[in-house]
PDB file of N, CA and C in Angstrom:
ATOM      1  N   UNK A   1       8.259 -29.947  27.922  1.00  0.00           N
ATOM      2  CA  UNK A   1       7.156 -30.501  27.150  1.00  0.00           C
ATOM      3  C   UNK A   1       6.251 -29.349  26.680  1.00  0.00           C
ATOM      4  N   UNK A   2       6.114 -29.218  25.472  1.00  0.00           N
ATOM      5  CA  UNK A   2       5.278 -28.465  24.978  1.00  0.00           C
ATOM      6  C   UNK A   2       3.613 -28.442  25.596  1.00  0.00           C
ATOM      7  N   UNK A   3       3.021 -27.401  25.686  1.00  0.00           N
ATOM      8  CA  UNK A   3       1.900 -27.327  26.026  1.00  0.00           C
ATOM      9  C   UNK A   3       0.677 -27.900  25.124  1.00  0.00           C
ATOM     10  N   UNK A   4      -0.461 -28.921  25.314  1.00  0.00           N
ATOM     11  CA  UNK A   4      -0.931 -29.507  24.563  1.00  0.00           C
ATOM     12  C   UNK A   4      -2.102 -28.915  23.456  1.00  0.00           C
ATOM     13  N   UNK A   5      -1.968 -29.192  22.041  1.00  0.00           N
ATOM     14  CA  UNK A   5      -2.661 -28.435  21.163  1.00  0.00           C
ATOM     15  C   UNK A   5      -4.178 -28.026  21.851  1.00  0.00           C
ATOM     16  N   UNK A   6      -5.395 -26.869  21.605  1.00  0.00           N
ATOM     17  CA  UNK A   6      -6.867 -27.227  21.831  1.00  0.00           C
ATOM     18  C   UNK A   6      -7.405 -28.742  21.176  1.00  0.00           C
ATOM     19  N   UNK A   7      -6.999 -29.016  19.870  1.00  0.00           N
ATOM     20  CA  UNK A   7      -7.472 -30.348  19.124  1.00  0.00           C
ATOM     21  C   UNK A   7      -7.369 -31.167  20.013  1.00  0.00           C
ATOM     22  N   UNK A   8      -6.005 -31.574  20.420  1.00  0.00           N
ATOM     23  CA  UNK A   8      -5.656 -32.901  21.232  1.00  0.00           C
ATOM     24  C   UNK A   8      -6.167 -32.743  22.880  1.00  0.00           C
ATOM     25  N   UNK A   9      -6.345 -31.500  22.866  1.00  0.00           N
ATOM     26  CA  UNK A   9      -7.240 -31.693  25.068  1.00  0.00           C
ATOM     27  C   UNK A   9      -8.437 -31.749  24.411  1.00  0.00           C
ATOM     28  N   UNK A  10      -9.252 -31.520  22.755  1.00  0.00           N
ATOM     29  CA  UNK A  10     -10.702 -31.775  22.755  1.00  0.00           C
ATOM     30  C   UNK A  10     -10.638 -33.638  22.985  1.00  0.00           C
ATOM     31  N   UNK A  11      -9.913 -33.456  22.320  1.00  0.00           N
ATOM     32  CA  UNK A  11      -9.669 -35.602  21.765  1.00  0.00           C
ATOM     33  C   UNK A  11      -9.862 -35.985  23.091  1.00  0.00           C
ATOM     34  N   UNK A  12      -9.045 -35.486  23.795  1.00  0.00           N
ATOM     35  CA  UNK A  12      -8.740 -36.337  25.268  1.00  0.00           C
ATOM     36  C   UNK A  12     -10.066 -36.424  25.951  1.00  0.00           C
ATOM     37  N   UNK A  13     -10.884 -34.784  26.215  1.00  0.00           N
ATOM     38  CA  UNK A  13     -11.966 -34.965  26.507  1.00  0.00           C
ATOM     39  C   UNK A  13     -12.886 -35.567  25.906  1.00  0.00           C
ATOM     40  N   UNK A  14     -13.358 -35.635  24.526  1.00  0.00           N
ATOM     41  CA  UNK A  14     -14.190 -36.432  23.900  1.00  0.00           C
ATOM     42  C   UNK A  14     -14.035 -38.221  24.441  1.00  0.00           C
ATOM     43  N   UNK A  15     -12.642 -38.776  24.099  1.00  0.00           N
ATOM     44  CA  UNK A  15     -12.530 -39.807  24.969  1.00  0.00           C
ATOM     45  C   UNK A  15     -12.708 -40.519  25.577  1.00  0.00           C
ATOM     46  N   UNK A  16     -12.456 -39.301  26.584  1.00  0.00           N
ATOM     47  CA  UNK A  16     -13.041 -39.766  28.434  1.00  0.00           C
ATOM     48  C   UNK A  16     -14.428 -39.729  28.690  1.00  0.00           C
ATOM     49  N   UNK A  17     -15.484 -38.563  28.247  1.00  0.00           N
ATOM     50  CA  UNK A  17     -16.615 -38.500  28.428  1.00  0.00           C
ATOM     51  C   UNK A  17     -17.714 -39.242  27.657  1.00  0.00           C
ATOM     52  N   UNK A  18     -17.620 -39.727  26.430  1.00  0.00           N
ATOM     53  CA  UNK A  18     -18.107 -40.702  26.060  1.00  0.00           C
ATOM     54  C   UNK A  18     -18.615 -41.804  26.116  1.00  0.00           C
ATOM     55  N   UNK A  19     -17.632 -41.924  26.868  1.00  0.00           N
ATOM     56  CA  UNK A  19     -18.459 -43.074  27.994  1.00  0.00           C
ATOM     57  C   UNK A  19     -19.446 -42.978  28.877  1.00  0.00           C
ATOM     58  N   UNK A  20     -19.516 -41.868  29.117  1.00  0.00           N
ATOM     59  CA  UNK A  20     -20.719 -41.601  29.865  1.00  0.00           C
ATOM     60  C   UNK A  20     -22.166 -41.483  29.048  1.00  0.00           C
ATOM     61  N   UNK A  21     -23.275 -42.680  29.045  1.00  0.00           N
ATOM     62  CA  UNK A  21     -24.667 -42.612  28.715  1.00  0.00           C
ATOM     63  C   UNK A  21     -25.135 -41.300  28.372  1.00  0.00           C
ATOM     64  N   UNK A  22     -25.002 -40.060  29.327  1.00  0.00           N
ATOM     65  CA  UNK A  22     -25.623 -39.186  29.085  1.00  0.00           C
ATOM     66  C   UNK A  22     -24.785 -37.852  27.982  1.00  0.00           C
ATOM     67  N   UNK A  23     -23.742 -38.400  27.859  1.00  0.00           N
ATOM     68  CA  UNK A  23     -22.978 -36.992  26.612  1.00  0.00           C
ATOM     69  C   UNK A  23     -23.220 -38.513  25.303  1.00  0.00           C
ATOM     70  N   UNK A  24     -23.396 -36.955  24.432  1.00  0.00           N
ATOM     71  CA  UNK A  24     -23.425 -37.273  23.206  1.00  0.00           C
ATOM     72  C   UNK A  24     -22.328 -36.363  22.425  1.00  0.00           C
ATOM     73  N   UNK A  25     -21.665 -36.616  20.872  1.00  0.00           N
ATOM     74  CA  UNK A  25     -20.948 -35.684  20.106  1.00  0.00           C
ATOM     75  C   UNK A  25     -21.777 -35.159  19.228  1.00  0.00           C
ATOM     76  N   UNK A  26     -21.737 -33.709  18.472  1.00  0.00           N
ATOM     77  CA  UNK A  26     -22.533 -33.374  17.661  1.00  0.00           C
ATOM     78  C   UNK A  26     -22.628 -34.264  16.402  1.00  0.00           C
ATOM     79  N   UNK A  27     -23.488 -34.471  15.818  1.00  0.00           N
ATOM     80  CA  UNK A  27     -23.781 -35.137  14.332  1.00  0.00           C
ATOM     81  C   UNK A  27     -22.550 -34.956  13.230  1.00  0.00           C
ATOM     82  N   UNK A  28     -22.325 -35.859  12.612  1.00  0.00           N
ATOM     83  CA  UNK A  28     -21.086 -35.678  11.521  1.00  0.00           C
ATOM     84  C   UNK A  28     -21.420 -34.650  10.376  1.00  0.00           C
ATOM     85  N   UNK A  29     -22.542 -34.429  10.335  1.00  0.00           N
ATOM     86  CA  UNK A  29     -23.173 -33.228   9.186  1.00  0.00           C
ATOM     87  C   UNK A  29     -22.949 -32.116   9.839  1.00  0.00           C
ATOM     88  N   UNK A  30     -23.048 -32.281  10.925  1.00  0.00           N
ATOM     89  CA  UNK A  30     -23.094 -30.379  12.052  1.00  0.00           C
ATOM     90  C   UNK A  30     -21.930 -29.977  11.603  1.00  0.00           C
ATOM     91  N   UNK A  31     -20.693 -30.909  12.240  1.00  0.00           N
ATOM     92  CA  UNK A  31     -19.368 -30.881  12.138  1.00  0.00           C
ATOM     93  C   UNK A  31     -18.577 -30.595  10.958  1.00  0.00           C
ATOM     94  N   UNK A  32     -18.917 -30.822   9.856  1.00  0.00           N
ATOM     95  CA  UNK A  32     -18.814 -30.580   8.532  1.00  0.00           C
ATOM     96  C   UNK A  32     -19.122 -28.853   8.356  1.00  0.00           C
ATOM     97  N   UNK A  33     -20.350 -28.014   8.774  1.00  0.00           N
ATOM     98  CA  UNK A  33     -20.271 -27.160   8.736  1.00  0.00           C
ATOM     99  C   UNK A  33     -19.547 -25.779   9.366  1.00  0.00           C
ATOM    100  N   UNK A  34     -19.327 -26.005  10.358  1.00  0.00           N
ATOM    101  CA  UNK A  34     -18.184 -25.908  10.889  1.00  0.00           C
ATOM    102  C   UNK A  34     -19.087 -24.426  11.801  1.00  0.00           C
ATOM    103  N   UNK A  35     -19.787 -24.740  12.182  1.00  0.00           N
ATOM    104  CA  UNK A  35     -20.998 -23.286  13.085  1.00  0.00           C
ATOM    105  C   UNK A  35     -20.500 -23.532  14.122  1.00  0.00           C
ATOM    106  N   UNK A  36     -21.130 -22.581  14.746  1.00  0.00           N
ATOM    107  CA  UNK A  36     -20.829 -22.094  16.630  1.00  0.00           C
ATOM    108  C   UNK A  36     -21.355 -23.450  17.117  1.00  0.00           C
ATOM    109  N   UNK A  37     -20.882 -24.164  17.914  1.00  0.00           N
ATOM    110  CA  UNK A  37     -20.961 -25.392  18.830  1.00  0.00           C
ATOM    111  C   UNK A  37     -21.382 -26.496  17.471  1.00  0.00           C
ATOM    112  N   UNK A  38     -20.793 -26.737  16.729  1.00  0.00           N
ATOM    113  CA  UNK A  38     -21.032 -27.955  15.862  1.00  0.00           C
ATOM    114  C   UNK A  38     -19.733 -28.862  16.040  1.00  0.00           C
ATOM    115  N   UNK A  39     -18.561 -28.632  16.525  1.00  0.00           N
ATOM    116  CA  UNK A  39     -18.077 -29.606  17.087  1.00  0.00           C
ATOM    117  C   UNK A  39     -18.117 -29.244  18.637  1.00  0.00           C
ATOM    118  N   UNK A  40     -18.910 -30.382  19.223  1.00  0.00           N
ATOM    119  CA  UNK A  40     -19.124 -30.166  20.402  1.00  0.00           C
ATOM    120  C   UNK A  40     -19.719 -31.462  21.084  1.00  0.00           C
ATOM    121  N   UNK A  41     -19.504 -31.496  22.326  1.00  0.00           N
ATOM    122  CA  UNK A  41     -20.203 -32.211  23.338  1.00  0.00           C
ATOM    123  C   UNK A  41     -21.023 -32.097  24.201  1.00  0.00           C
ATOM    124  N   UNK A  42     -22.594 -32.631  24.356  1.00  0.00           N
ATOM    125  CA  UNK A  42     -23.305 -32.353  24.992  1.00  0.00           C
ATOM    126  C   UNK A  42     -23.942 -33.226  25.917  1.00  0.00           C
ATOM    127  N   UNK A  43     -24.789 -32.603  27.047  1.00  0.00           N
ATOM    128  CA  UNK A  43     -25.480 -33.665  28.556  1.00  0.00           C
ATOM    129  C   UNK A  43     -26.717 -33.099  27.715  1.00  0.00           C
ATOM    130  N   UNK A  44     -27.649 -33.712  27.540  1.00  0.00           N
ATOM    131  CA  UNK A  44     -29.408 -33.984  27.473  1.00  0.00           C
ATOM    132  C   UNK A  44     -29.476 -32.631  26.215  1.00  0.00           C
ATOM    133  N   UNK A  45     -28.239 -32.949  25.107  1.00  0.00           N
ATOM    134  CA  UNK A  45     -28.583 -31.327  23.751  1.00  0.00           C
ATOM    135  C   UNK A  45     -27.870 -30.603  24.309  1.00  0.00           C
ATOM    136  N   UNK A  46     -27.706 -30.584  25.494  1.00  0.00           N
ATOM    137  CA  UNK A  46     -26.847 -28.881  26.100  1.00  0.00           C
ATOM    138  C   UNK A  46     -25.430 -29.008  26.095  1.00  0.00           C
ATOM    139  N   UNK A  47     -24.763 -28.069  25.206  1.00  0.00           N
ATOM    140  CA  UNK A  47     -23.609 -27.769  24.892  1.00  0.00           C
ATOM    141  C   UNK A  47     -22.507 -27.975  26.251  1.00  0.00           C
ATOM    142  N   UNK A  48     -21.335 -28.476  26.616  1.00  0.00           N
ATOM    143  CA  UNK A  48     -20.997 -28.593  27.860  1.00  0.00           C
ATOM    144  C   UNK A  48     -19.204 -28.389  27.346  1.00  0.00           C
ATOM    145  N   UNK A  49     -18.939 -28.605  26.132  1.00  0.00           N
ATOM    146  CA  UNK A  49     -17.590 -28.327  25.579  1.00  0.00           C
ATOM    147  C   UNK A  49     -17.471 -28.118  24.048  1.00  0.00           C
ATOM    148  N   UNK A  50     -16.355 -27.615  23.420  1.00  0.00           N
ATOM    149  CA  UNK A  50     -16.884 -27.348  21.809  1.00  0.00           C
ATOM    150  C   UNK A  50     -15.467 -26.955  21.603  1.00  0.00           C
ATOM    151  N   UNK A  51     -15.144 -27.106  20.325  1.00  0.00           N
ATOM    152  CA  UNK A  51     -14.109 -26.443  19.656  1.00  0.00           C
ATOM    153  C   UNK A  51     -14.401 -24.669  19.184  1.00  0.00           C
ATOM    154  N   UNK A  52     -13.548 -23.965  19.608  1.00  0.00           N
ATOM    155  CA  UNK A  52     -14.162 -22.831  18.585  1.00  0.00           C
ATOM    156  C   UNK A  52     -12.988 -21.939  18.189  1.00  0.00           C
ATOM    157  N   UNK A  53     -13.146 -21.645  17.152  1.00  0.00           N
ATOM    158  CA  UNK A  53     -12.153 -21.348  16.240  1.00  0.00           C
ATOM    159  C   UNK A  53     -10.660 -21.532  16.879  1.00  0.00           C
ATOM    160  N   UNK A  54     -10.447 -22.890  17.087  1.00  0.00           N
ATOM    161  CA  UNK A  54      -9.213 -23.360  17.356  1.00  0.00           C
ATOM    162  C   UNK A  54      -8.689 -23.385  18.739  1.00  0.00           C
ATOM    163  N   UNK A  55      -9.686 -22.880  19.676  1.00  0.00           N
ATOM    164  CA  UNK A  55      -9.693 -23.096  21.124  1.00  0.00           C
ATOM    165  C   UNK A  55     -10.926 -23.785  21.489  1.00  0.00           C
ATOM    166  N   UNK A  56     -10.259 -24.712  23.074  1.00  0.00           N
ATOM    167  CA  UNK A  56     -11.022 -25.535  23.224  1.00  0.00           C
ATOM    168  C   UNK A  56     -11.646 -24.541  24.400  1.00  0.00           C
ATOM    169  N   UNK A  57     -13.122 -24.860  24.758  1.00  0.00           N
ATOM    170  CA  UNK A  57     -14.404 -23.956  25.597  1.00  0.00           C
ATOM    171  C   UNK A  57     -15.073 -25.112  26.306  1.00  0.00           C
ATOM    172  N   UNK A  58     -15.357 -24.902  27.605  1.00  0.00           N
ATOM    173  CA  UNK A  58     -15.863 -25.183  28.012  1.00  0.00           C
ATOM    174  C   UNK A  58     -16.491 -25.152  29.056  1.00  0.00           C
ATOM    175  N   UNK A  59     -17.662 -25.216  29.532  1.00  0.00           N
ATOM    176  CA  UNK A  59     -19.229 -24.577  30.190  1.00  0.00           C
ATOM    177  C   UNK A  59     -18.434 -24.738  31.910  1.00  0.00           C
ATOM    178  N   UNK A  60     -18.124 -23.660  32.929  1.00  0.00           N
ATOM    179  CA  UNK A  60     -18.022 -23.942  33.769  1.00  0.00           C
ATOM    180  C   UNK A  60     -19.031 -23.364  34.981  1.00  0.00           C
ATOM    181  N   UNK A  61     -19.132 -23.212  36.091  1.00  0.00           N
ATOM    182  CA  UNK A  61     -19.435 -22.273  36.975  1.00  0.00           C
ATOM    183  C   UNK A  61     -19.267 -21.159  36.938  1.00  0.00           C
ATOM    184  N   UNK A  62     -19.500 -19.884  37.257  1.00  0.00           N
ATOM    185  CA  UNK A  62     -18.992 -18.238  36.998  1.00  0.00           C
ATOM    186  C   UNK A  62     -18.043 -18.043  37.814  1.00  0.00           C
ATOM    187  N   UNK A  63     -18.019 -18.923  39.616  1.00  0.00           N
ATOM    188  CA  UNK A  63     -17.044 -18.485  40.172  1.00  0.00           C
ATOM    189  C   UNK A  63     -15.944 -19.651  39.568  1.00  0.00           C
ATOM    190  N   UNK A  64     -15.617 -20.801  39.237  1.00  0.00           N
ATOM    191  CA  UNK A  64     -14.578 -21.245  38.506  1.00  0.00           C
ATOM    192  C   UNK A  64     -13.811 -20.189  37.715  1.00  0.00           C
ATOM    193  N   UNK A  65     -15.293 -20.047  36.496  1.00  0.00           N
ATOM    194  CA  UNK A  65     -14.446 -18.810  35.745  1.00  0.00           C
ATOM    195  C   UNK A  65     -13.891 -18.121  36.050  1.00  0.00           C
ATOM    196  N   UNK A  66     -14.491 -17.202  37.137  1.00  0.00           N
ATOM    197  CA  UNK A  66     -13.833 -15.768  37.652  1.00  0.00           C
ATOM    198  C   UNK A  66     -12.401 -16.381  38.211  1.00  0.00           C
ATOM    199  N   UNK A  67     -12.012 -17.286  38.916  1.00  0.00           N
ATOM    200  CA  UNK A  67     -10.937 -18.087  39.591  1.00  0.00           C
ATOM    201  C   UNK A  67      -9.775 -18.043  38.764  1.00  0.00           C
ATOM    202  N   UNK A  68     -10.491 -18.514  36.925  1.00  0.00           N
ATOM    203  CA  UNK A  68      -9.801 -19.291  36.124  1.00  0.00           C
ATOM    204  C   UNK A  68      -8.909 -17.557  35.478  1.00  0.00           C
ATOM    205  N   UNK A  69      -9.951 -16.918  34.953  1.00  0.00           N
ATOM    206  CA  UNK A  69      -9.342 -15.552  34.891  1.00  0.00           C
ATOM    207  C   UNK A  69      -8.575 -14.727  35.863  1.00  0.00           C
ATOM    208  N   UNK A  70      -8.830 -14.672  37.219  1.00  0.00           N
ATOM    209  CA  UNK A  70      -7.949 -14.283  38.346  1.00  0.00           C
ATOM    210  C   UNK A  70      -6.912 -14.470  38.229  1.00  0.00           C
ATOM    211  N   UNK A  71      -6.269 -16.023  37.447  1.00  0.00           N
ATOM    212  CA  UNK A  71      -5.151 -16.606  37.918  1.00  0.00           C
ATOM    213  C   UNK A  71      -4.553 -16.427  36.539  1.00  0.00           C
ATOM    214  N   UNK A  72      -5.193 -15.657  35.528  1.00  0.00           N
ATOM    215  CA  UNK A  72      -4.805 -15.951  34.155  1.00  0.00           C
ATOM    216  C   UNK A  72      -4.720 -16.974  32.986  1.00  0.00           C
ATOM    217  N   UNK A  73      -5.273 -17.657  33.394  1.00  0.00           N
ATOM    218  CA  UNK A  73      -5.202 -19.646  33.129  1.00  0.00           C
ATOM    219  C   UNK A  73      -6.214 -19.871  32.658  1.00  0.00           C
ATOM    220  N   UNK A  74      -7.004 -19.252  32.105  1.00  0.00           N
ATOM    221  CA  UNK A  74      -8.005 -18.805  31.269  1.00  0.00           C
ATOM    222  C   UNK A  74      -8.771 -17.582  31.261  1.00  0.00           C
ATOM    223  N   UNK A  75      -9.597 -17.959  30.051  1.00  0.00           N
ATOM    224  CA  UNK A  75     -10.735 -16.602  29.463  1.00  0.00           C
ATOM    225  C   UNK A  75     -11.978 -16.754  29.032  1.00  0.00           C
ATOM    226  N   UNK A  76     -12.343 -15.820  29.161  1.00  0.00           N
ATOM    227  CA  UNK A  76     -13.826 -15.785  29.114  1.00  0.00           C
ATOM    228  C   UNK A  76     -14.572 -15.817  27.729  1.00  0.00           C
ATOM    229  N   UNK A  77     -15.468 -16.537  27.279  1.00  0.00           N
ATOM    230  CA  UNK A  77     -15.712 -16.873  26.178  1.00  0.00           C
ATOM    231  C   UNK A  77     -16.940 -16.193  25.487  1.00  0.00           C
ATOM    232  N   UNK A  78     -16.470 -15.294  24.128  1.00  0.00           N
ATOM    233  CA  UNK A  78     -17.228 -14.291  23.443  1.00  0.00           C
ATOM    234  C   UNK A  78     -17.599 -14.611  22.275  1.00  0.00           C
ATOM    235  N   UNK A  79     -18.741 -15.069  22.249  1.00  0.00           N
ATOM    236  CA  UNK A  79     -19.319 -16.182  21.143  1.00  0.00           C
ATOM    237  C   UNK A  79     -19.303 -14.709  19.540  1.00  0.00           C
ATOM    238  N   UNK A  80     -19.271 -13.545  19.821  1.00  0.00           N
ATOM    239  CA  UNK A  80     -19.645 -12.221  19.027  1.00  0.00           C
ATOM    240  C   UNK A  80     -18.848 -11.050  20.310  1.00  0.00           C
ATOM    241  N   UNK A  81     -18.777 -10.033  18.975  1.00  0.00           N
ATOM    242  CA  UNK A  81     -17.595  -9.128  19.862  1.00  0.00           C
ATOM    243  C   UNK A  81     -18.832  -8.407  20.929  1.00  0.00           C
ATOM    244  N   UNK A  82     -18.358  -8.184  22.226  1.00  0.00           N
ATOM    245  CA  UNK A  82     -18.972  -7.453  23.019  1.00  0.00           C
ATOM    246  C   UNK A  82     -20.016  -8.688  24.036  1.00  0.00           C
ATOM    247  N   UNK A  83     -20.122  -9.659  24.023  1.00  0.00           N
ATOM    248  CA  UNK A  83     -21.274 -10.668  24.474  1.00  0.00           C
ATOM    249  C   UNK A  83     -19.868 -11.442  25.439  1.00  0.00           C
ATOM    250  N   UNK A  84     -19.938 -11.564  26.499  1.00  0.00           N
ATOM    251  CA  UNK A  84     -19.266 -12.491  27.039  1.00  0.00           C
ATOM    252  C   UNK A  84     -20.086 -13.052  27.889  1.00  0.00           C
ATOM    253  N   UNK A  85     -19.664 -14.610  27.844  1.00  0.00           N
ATOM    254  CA  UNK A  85     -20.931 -15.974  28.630  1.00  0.00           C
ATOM    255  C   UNK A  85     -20.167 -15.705  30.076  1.00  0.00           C
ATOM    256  N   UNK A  86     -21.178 -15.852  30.603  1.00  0.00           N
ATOM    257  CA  UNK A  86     -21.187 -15.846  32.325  1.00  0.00           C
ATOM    258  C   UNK A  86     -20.893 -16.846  32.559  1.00  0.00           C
ATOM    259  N   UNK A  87     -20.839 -17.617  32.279  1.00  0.00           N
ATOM    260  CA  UNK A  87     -20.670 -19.603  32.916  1.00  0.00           C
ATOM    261  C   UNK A  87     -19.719 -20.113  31.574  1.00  0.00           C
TER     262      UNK A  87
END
């Protein structure tokens, strides 16, 4: 089985979390422009997952991260060259 597109694990997550009262999706105008976290999902405005340029991101713990990179099974996310997010 092929490994699943970023689009289709955003879908899945959008989905599932939606249901939850407190996430919202960004505005259909954001999304249209196509900026840093304009397709995205957020708890109370705060960014918590997003599409970005064709990979799916999303907000974890630092030691997750560090875990997630240890094991190779992910990476660390560099919104601009040289800036990498801690969480």
């Amino acid at each position: 089985m092929p490994p699943m597109a970023p689009e289709d694990r955003f879908a899945a997550v959008i989905e599932a979390l939606l249901r939850h009262p407190d996430v919202t999706q960004s505005p259909e105008e954001a999304r249209s422009r196509k900026r840093f976290g304009s397709t995205s999902l957020r708890v109370k405005g705060k960014i918590f997952a997003m599409l970005v340029r064709g990979r799916l991101v999303v907000k974890l713990p630092a030691r997750h991260v560090d875990a997630l990179v240890e094991a190779a099974e992910g990476q660390r996310f560099e919104p601009c060259r040289g800036r990498l997010m801690k969480e």
